[in-house]
Protein backbone atom coordinates (compact mmCIF):
# COMPACT_ATOMS: atom_id res chain seq x y z
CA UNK A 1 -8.99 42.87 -26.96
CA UNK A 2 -5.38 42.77 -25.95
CA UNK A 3 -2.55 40.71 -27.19
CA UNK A 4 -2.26 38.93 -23.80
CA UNK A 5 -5.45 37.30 -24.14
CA UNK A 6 -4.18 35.09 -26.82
CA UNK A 7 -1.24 33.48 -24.62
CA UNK A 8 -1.87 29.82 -24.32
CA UNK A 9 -2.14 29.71 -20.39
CA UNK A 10 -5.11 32.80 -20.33
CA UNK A 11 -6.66 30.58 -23.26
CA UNK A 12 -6.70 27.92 -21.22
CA UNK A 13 -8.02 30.01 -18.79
CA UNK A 14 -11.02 31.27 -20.31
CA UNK A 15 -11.22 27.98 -22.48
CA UNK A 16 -11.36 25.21 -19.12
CA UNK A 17 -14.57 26.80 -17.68
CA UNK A 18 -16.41 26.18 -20.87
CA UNK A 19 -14.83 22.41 -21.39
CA UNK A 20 -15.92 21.99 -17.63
CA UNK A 21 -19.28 23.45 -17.99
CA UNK A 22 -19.87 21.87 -21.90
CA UNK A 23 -19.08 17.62 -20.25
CA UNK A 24 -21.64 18.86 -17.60
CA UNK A 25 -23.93 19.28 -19.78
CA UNK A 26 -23.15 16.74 -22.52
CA UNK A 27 -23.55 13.99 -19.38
CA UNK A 28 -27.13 15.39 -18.12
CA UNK A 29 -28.47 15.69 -21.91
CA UNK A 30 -27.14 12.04 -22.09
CA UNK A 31 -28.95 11.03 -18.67
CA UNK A 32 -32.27 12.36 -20.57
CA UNK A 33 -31.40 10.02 -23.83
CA UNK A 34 -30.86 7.04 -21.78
CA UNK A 35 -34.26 7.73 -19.87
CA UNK A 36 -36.55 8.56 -23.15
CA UNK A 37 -34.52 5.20 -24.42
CA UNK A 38 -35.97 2.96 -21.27
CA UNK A 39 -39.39 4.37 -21.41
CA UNK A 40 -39.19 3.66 -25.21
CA UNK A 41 -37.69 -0.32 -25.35
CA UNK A 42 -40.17 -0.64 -22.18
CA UNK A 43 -43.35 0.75 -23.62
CA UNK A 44 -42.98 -1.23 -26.79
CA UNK A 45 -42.34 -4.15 -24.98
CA UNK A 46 -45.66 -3.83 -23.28
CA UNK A 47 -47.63 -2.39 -25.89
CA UNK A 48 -48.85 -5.95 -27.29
CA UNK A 49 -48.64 -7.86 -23.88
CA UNK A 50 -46.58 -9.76 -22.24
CA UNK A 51 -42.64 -9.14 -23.43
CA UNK A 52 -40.90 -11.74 -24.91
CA UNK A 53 -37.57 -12.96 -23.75
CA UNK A 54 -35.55 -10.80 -26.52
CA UNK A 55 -37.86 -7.68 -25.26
CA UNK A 56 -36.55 -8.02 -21.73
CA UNK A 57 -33.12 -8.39 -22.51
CA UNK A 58 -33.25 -5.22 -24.34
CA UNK A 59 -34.64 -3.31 -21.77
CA UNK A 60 -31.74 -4.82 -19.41
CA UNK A 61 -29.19 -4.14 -21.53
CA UNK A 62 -30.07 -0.66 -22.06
CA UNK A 63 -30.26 0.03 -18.59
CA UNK A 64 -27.23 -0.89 -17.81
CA UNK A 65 -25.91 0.83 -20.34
CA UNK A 66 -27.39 3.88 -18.85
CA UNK A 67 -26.32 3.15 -15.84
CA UNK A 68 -22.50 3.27 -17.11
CA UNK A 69 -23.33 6.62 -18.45
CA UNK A 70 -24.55 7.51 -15.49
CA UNK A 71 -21.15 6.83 -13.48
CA UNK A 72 -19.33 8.63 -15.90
CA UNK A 73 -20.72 12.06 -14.52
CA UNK A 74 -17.65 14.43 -13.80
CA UNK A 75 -18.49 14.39 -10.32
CA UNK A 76 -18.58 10.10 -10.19
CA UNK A 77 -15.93 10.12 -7.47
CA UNK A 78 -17.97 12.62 -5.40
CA UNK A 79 -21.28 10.91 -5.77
CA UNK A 80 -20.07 7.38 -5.32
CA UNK A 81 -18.41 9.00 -1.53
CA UNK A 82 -21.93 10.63 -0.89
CA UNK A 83 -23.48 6.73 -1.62
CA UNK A 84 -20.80 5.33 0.62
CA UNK A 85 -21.50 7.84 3.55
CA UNK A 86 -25.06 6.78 3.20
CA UNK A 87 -24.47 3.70 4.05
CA UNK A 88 -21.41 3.41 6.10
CA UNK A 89 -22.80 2.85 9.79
CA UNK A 90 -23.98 -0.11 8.02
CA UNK A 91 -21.10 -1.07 6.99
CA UNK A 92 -18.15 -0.14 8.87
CA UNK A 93 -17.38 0.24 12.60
CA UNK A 94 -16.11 3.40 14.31
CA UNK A 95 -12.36 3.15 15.02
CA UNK A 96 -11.86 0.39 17.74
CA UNK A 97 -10.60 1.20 21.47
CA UNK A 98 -7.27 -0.10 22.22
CA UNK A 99 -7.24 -3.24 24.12
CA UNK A 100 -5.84 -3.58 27.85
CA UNK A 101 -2.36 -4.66 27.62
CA UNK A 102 -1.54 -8.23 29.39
CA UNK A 103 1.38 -9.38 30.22
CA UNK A 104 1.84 -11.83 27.65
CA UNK A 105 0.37 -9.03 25.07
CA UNK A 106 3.13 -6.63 26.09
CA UNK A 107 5.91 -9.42 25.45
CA UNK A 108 4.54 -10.18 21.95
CA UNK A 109 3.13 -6.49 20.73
CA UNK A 110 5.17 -4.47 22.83
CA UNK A 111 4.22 -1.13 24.33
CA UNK A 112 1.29 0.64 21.69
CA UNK A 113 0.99 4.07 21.77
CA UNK A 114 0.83 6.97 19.60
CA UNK A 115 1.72 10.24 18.77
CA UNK A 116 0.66 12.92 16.02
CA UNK A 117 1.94 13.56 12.84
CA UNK A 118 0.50 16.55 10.26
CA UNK A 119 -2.64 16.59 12.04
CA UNK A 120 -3.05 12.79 12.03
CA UNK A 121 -3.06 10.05 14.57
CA UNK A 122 0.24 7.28 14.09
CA UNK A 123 -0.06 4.22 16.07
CA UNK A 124 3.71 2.81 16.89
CA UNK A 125 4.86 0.31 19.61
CA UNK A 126 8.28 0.13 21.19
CA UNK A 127 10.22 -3.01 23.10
CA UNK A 128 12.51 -0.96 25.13
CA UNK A 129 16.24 -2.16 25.85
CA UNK A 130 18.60 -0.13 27.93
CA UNK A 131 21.57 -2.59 26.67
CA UNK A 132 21.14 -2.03 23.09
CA UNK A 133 23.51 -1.13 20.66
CA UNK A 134 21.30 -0.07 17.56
CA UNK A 135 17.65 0.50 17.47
CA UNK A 136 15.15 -1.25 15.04
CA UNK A 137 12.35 0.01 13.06
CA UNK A 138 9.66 -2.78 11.69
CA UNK A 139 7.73 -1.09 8.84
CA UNK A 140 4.94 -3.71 7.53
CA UNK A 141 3.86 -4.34 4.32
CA UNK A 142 0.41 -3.55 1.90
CA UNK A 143 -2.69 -4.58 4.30
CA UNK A 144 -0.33 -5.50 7.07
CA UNK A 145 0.35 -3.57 10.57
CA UNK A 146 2.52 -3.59 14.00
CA UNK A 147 0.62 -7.09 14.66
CA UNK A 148 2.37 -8.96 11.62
CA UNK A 149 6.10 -8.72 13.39
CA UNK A 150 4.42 -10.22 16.16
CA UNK A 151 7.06 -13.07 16.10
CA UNK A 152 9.85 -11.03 15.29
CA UNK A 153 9.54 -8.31 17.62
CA UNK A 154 9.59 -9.74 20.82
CA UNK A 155 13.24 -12.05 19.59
CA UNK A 156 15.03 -8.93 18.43
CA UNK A 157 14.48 -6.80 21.56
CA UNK A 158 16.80 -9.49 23.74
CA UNK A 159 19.45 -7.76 21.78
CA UNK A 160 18.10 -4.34 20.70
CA UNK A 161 15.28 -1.39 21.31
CA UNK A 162 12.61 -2.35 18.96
CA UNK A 163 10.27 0.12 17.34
CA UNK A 164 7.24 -1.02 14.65
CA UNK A 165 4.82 1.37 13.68
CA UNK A 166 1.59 1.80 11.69
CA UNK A 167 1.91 3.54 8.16
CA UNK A 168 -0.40 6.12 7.78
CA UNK A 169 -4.13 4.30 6.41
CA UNK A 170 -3.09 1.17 7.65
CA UNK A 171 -3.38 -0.72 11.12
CA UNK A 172 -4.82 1.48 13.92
CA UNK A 173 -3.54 4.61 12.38
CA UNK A 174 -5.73 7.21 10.94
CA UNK A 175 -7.20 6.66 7.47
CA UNK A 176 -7.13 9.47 6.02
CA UNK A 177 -8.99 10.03 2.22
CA UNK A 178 -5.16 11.63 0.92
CA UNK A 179 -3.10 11.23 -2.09
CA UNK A 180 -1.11 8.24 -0.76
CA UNK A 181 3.27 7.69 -1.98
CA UNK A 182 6.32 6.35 -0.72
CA UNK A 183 7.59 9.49 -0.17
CA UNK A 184 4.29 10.28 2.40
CA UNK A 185 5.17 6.93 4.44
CA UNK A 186 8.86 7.88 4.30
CA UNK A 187 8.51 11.06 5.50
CA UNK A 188 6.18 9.68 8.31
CA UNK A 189 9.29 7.10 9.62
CA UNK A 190 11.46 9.93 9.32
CA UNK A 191 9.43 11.90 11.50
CA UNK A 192 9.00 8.97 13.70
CA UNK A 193 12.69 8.69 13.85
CA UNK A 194 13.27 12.27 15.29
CA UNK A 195 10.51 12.40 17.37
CA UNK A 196 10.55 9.04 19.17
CA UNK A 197 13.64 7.44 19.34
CA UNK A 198 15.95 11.00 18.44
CA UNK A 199 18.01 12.72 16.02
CA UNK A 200 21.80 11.37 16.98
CA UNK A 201 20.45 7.40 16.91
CA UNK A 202 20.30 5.69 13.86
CA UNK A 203 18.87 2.76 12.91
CA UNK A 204 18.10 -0.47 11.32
CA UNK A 205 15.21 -0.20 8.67
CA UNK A 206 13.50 -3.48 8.59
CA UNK A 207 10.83 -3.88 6.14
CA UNK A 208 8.12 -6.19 4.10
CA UNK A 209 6.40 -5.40 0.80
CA UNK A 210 5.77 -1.91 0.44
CA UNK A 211 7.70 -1.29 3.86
CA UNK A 212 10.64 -2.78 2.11
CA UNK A 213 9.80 0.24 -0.36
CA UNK A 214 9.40 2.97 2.18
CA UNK A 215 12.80 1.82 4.36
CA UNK A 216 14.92 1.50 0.97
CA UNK A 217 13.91 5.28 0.31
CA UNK A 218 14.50 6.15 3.44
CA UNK A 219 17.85 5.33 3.25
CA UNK A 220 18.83 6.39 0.41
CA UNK A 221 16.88 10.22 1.11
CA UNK A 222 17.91 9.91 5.11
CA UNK A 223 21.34 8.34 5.65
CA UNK A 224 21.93 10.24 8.61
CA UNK A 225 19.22 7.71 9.69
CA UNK A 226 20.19 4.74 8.69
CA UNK A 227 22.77 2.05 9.60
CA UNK A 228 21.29 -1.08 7.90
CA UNK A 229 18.96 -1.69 6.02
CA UNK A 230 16.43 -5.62 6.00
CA UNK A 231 13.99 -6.27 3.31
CA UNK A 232 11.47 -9.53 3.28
CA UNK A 233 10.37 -9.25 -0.35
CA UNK A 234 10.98 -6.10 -2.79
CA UNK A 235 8.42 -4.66 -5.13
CA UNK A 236 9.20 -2.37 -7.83
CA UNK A 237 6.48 -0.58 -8.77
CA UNK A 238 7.69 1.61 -10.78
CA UNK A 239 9.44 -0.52 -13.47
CA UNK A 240 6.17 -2.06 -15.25
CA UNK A 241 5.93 1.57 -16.29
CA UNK A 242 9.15 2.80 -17.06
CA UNK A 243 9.54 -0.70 -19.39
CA UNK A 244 6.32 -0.01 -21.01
CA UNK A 245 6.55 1.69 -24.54
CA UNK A 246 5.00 4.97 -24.67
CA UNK A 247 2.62 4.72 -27.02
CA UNK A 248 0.95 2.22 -24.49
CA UNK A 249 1.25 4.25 -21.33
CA UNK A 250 -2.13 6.51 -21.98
CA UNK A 251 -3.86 3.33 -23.07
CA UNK A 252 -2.66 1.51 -20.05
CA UNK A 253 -3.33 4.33 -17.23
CA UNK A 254 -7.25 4.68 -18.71
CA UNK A 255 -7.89 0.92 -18.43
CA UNK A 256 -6.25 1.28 -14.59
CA UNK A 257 -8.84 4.45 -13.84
CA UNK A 258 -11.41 2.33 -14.91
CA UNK A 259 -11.00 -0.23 -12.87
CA UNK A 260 -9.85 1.65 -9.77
CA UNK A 261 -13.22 3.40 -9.71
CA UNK A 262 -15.06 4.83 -6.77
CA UNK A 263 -18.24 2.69 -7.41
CA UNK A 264 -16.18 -0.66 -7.99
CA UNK A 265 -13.45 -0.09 -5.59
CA UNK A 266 -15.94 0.62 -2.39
CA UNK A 267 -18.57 -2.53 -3.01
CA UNK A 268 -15.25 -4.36 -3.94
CA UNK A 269 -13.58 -3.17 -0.38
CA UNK A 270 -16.38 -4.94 1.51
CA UNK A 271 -16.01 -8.00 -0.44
CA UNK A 272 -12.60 -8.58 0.26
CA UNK A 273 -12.51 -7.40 3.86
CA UNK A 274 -14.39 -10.79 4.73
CA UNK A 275 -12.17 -13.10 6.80
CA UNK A 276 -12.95 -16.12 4.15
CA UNK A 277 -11.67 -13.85 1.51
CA UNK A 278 -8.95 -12.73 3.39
CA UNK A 279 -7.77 -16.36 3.88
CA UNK A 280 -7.99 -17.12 0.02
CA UNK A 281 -5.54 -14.13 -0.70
CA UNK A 282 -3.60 -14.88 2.24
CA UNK A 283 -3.02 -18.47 1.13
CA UNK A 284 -1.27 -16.71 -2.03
CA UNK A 285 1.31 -14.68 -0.08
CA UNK A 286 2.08 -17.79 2.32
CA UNK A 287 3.81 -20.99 0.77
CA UNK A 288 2.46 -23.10 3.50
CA UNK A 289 -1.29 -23.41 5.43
CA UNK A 290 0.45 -23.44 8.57
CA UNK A 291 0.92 -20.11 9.15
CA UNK A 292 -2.69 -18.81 8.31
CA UNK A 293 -4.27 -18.69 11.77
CA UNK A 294 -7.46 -17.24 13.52
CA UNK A 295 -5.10 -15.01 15.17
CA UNK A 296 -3.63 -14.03 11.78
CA UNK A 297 -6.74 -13.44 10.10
CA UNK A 298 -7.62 -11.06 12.95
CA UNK A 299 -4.79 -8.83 12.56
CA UNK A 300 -5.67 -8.31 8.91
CA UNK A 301 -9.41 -7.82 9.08
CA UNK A 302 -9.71 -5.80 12.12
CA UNK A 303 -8.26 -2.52 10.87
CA UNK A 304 -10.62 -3.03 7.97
CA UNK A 305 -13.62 -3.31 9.76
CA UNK A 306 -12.92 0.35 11.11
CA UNK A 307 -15.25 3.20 9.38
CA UNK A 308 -12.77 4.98 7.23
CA UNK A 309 -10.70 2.19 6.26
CA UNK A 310 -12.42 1.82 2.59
CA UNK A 311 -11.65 5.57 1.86
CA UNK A 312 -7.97 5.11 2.48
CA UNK A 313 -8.25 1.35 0.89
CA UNK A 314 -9.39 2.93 -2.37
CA UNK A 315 -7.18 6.26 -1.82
CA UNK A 316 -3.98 3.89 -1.94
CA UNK A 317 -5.05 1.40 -4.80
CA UNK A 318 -5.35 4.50 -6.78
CA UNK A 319 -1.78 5.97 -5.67
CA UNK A 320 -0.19 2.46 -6.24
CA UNK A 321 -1.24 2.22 -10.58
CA UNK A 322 0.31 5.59 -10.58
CA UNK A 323 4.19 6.31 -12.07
CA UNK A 324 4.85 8.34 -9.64
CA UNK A 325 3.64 6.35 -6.53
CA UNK A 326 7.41 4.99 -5.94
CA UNK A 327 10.92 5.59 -7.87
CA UNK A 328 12.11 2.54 -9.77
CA UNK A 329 14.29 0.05 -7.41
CA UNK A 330 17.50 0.67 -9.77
CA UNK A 331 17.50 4.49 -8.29
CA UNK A 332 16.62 3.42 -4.79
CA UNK A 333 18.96 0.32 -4.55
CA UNK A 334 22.59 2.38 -6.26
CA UNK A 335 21.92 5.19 -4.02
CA UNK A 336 22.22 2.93 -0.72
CA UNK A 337 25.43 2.92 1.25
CA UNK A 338 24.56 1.25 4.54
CA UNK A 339 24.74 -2.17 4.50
CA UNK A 340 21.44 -3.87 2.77
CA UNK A 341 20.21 -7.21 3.16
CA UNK A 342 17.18 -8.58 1.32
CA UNK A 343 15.14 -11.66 2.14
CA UNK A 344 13.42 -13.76 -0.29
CA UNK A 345 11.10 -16.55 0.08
CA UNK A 346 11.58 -18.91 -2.96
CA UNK A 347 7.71 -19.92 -3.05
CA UNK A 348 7.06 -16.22 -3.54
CA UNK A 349 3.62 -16.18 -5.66
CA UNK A 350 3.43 -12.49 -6.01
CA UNK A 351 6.57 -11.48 -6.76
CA UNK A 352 9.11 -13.58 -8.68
CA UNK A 353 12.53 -14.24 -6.95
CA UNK A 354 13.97 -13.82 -9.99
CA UNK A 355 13.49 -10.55 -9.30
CA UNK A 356 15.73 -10.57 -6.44
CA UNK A 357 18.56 -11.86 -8.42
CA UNK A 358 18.73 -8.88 -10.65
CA UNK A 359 18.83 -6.54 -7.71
CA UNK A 360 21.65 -7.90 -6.69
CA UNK A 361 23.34 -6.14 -9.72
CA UNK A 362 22.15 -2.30 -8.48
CA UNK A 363 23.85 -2.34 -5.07
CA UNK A 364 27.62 -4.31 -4.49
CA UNK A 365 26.76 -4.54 -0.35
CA UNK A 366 23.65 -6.05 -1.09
CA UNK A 367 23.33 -9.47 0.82
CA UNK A 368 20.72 -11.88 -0.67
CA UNK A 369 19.25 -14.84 1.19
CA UNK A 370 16.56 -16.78 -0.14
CA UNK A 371 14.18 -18.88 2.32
CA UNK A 372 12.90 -22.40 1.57
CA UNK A 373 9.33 -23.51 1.74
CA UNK A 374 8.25 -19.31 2.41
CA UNK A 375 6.08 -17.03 0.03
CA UNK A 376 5.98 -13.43 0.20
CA UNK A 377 6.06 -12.51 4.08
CA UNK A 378 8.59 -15.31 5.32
CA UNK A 379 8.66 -13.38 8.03
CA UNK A 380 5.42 -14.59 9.70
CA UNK A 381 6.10 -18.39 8.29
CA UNK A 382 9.21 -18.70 9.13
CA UNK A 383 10.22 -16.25 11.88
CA UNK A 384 12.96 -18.91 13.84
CA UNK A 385 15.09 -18.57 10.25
CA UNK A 386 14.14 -15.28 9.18
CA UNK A 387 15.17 -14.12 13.13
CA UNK A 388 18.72 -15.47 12.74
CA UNK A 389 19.15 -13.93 9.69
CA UNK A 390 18.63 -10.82 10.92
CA UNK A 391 20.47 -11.19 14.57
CA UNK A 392 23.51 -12.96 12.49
CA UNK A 393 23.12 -9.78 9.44
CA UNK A 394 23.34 -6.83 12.38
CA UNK A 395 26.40 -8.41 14.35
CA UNK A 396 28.73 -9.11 11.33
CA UNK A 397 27.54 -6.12 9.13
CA UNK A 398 26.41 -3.50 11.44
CA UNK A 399 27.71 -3.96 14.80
CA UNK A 400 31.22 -6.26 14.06
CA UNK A 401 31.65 -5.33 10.37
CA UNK A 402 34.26 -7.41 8.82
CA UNK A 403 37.11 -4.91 7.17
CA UNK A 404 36.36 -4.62 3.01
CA UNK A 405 39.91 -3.68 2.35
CA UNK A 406 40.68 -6.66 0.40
CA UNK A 407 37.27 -6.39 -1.56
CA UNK A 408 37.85 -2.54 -2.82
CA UNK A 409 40.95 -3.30 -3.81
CA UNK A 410 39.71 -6.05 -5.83
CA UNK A 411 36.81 -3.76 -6.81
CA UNK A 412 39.35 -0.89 -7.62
């Protein structure tokens, strides 16, 4: 035997079979245990009658306990997609065909197309405008897509060429069952960027939620891009980790990989894709009721109704409990030197506005402006306000910039 058989890695490499092989079949000796077990409780339940009450709640609470051993099989992931697959012309729709464009469709969601990206399909839309100075880029936020800047879109082309586009497992985009991160959906308006509105052009990020996420690290990674950048609402993802103490992390992370299991994310995908569910969560983003219309609803359940949607629902759940989904804001925010102006609705339920306040600290040409009587997508509630902001934000910070000497020298 030679001495390069006892390195750690070829130890690991003979040792990792027999782990692999040894949980295999630790879990289908267990499956057998749980099975002589239910024949057992239910056999002496029966054995003098009738069971009692106490008989049958043994028997039920030893099969589901078998049942939870049963999920725990290495290959849980792959039999809960085999289950789904069974199933899924029940549940789901194939991909829907786009709708004819009216006239009054064009003016609100602009020209839809798409064009392909690694293999995939990316659905975009573009408000052309020959006159305009600096092109936008709308990227929506978690379960949003182009049809949530529906009100915004249509006011900022007067002025400028307007882009929005689908992020990759959202919208009418493909749905791919990848490892989702900010850096994928960054990448993918990057590419956008060259490909569709050209290298030589850069633009104004504008963003909600997680697009707020993927246009702040696009900015910082892309500059050459970038002339401005417009956030509605700023999660940081990342920081719930990093201010975590260690010892807790491993705890923490194997509680989250319970919970975002296959088998409870995919019956839990088809309960909340129902428009009266929709509405409840909805009603927690928005401040007002106002705002929450049939047409609104629409927008949000339609790309889930589409057959691959709860593979790519449960593919980005899983990539958003991860510390590595997103870099902390802190990094993003210092490393910004376009112009940056963030949004906040004060009625924000999901994300504190305190939090906006100490962003202001990570980035000196960071503008805050924070929104009365709007939650988390002000946006869509108030779009007259949240419009001016951004018309008044691009002409005296991007387009007319007012000079800063007097402010670095105070700085200095």
């Amino acid at each position: 035997m030679t001495s390069s058989m006892f390195q750690p890695r070829t130890l690991l490499q003979h040792v990792n079979p027999f782990l692999t092989q040894f949980k295999t079949d630790l879990w289908e000796f267990g499956n057998l245990a749980w099975l002589f077990a239910i024949i057992d409780r239910t056999i002496t339940a029966f054995i003098n009658g009738l069971p009692s009450a106490v008989d049958l709640a043994q028997i039920f609470m030893v099969s589901v306990l078998a049942f939870g051993w049963l999920i725990l099989s290495p290959d849980s992931d792959t039999m809960a997609l085999k289950l789904y697959d069974r199933f899924q012309p029940v549940f789901s729709q194939p991909p829907s065909a786009p709708d004819l464009p009216t006239i009054e469709r064009l003016q609100r969601f602009g020209y839809q197309q798409s064009f392909p990206w690694r293999g995939w399909k990316v659905h975009h839309t573009v408000f052309p405008n020959p006159k305009s100075q600096v092109p936008l880029i709308f990227v929506h936020g978690f379960g949003g897509s182009i049809g949530h800047w529906r009100q915004n879109m249509s006011a900022l082309s007067k002025d400028h060429s307007v882009y929005a586009l689908d992020l990759l497992g959202f919208g009418a985009s493909d749905k791919p069952d990848i490892r989702y991160s900010i850096d994928l959906w960054v990448d993918q308006v990057y590419e956008f960027w060259r490909s569709c509105i050209g290298q030589g052009k850069p633009v104004i990020l504008v963003g909600n939620s997680i697009g707020s996420l993927v246009c702040s690290v696009a900015a910082a990674r892309h500059p050459e891009m970038v002339r401005g950048v417009a956030m509605i609402s700023l999660p940081d993802t990342a920081s719930h980790h990093e201010t975590m103490p260690a010892v807790m992390r491993p705890i923490v992370q194997f509680l989250q990989t319970i919970f975002i299991s296959s088998w409870l994310l995919y019956p839990l995908f088809h309960v909340l894709r129902h428009p009266q569910v929709i509405r409840r969560w909805v009603a927690v983003a928005y401040a007002g009721k106002e705002a929450i219309t049939d047409e609104l609803l629409e927008i949000l359940t339609k790309p889930a109704r589409e057959r691959d949607s709860a593979r790519a629902f449960c593919a980005i759940l899983k990539a958003m409990v991860h510390p590595k989904f997103s870099p902390s804001v802190r990094s993003i925010l210092s490393n910004i030197r376009t112009p940056v102006l963030l949004l906040w609705g004060k009625q924000d339920r999901m994300i504190p506005a305190a939090s906006a306040r100490q962003f202001l600290k990570y980035n000196p040409n960071l503008q805050l402006v924070e929104l009365d009587n709007a939650g988390h997508c002000a946006h869509d509630e108030c779009p007259e306000r949240v419009n001016a902001e951004l018309v008044n934000w691009i002409q005296s910070e991007i387009i007319n910039p007012a000079p800063r000497t007097k402010i670095l020298i105070h700085g200095a």
